[in-house]
PDB file of N, CA and C in Angstrom:
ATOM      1  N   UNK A   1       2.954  39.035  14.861  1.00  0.00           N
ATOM      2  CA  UNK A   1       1.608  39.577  14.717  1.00  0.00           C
ATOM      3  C   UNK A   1       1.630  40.960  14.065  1.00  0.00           C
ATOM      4  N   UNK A   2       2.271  41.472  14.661  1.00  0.00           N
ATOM      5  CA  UNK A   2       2.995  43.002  13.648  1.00  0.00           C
ATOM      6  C   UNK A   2       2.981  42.821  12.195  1.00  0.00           C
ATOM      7  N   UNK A   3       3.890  42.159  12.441  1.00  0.00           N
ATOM      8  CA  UNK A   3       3.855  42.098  10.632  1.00  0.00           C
ATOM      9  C   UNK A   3       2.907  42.015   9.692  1.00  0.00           C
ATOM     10  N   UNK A   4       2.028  40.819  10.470  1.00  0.00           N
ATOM     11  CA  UNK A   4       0.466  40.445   9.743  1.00  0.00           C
ATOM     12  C   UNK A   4      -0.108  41.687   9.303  1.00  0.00           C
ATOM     13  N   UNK A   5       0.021  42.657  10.308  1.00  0.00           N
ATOM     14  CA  UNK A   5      -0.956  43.833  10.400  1.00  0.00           C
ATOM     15  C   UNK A   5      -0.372  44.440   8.993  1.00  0.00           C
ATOM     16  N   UNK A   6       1.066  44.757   9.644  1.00  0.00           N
ATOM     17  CA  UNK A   6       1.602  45.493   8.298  1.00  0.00           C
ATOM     18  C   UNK A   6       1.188  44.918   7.031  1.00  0.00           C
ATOM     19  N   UNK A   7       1.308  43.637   6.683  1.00  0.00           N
ATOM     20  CA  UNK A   7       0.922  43.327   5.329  1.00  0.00           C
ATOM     21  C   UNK A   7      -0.509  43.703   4.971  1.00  0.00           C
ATOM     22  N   UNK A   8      -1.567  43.425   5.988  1.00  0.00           N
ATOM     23  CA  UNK A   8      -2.877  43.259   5.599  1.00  0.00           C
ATOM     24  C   UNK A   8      -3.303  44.971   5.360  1.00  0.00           C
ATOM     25  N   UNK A   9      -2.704  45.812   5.765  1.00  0.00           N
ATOM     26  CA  UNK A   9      -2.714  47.473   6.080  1.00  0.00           C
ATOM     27  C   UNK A   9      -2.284  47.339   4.077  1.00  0.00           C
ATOM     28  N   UNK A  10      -1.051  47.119   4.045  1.00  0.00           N
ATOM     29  CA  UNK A  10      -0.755  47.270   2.758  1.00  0.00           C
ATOM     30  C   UNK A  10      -1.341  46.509   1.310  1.00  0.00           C
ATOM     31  N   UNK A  11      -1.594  45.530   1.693  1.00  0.00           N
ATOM     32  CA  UNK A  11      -2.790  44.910   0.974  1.00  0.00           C
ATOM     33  C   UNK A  11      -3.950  45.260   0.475  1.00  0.00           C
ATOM     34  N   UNK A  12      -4.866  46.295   1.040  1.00  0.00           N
ATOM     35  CA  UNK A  12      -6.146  47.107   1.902  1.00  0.00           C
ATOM     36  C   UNK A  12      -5.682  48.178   0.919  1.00  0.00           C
ATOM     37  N   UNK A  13      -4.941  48.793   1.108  1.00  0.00           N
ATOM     38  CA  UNK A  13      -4.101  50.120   0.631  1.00  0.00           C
ATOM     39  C   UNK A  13      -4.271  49.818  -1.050  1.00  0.00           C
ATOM     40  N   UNK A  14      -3.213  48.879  -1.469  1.00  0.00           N
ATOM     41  CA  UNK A  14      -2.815  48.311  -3.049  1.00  0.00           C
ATOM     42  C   UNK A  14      -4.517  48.417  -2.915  1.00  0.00           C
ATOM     43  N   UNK A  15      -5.037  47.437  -2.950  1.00  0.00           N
ATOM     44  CA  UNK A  15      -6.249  46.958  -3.026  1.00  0.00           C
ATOM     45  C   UNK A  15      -7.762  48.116  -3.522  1.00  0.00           C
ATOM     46  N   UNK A  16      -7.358  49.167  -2.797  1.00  0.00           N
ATOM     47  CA  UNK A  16      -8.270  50.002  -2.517  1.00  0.00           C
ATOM     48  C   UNK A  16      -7.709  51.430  -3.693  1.00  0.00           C
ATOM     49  N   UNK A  17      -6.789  51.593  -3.967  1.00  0.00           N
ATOM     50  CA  UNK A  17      -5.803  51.995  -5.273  1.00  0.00           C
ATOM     51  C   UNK A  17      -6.351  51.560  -6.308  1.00  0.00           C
ATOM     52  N   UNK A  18      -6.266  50.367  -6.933  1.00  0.00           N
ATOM     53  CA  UNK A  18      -6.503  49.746  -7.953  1.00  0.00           C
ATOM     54  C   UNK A  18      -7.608  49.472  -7.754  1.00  0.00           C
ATOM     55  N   UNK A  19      -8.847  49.322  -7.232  1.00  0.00           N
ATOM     56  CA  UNK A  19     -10.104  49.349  -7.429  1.00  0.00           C
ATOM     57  C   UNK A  19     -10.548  51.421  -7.509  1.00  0.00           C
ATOM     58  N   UNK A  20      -9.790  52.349  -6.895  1.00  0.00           N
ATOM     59  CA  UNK A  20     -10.198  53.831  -7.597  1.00  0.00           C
ATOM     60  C   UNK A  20     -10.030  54.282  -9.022  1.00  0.00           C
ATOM     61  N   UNK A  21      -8.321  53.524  -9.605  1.00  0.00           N
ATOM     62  CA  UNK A  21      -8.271  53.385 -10.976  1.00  0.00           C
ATOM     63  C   UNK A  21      -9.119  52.498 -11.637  1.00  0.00           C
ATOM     64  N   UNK A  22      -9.790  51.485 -11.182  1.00  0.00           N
ATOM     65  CA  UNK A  22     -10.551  50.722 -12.200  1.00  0.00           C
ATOM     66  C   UNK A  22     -11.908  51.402 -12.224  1.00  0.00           C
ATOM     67  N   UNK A  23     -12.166  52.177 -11.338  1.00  0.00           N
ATOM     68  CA  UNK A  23     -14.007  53.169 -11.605  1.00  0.00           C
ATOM     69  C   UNK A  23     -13.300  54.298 -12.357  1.00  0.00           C
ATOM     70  N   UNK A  24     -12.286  54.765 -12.388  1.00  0.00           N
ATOM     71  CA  UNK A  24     -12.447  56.338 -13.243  1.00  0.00           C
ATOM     72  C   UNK A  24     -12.187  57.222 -11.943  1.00  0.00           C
ATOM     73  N   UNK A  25     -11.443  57.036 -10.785  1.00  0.00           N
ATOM     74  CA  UNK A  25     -11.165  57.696 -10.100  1.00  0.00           C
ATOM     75  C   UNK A  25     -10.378  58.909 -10.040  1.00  0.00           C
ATOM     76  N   UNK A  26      -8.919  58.139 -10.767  1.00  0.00           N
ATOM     77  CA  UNK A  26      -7.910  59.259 -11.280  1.00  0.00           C
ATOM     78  C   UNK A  26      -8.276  60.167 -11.677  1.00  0.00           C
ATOM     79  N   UNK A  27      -8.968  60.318 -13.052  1.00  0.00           N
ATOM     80  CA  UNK A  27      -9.100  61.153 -13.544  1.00  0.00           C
ATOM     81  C   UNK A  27     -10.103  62.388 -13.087  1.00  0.00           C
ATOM     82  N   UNK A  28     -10.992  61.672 -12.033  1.00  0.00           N
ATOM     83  CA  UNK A  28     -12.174  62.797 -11.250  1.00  0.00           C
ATOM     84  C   UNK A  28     -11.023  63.375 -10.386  1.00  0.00           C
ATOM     85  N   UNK A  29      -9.849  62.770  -9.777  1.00  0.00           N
ATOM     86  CA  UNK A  29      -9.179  63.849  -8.723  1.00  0.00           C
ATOM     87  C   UNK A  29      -7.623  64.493  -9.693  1.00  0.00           C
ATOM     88  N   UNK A  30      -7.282  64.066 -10.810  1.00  0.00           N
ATOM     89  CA  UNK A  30      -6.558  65.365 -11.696  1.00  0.00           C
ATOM     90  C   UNK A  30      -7.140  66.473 -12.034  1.00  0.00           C
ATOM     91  N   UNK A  31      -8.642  66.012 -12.607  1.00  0.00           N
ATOM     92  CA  UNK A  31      -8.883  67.381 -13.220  1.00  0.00           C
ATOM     93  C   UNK A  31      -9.427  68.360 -11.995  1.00  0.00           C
ATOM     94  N   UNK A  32      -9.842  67.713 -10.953  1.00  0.00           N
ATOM     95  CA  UNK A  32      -9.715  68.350  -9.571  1.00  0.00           C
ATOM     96  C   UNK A  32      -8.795  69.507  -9.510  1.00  0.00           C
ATOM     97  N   UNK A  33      -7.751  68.655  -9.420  1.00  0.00           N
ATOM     98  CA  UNK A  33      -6.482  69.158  -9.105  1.00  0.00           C
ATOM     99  C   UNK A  33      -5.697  70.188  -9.940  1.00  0.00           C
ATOM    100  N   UNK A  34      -6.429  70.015 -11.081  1.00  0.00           N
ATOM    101  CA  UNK A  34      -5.765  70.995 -12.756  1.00  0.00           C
ATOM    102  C   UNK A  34      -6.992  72.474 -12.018  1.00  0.00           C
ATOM    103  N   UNK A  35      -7.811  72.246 -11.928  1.00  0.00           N
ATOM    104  CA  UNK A  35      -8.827  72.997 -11.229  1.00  0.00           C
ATOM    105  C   UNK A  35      -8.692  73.964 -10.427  1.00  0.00           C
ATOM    106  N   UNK A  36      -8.282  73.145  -9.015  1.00  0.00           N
ATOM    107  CA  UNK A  36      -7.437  73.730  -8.088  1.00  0.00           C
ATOM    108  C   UNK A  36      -6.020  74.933  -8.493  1.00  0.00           C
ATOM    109  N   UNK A  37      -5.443  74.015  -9.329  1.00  0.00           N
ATOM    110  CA  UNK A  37      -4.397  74.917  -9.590  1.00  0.00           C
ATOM    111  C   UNK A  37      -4.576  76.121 -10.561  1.00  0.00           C
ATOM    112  N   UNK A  38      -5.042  76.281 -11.279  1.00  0.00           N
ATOM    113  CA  UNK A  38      -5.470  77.074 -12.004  1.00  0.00           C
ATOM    114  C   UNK A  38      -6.046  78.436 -11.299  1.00  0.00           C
ATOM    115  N   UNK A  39      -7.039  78.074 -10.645  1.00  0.00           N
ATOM    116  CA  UNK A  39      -7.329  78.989  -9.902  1.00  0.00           C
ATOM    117  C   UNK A  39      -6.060  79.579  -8.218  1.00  0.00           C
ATOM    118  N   UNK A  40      -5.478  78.852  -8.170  1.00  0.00           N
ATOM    119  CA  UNK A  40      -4.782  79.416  -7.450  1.00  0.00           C
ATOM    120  C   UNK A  40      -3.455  80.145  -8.231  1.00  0.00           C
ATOM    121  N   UNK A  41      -3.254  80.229  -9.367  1.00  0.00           N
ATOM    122  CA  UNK A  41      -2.633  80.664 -10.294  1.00  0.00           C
ATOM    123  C   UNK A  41      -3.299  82.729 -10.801  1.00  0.00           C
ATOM    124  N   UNK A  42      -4.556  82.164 -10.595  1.00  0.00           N
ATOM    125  CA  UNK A  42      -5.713  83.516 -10.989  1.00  0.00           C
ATOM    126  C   UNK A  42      -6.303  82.986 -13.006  1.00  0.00           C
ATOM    127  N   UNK A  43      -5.720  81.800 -13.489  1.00  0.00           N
ATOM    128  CA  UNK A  43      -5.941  81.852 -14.797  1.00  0.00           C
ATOM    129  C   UNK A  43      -7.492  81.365 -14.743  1.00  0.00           C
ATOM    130  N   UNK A  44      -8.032  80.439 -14.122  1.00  0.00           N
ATOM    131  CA  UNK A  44      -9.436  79.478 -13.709  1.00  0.00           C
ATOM    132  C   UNK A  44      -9.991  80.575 -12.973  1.00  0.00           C
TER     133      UNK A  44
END
């Protein structure tokens, strides 16, 4: 029964991944993240 869980957890996971890359997700949390860093740099 364990296991089930484990797969269906990881399934859910993949699943939920590849449906954020298929809307344009990535790229809303890099440039986030280019954002973030920048300003913690002092250049942004």
């Amino acid at each position: 029964m364990r296991d089930k869980i484990k797969y269906l957890i990881l399934v859910l996971a993949v699943s939920f991944c590849a449906y954020g890359f298929h809307i344009g997700e990535a790229e809303v949390v890099l440039q986030k993240a280019i954002k973030i860093c920048l300003e913690c740099c002092g250049i942004g």
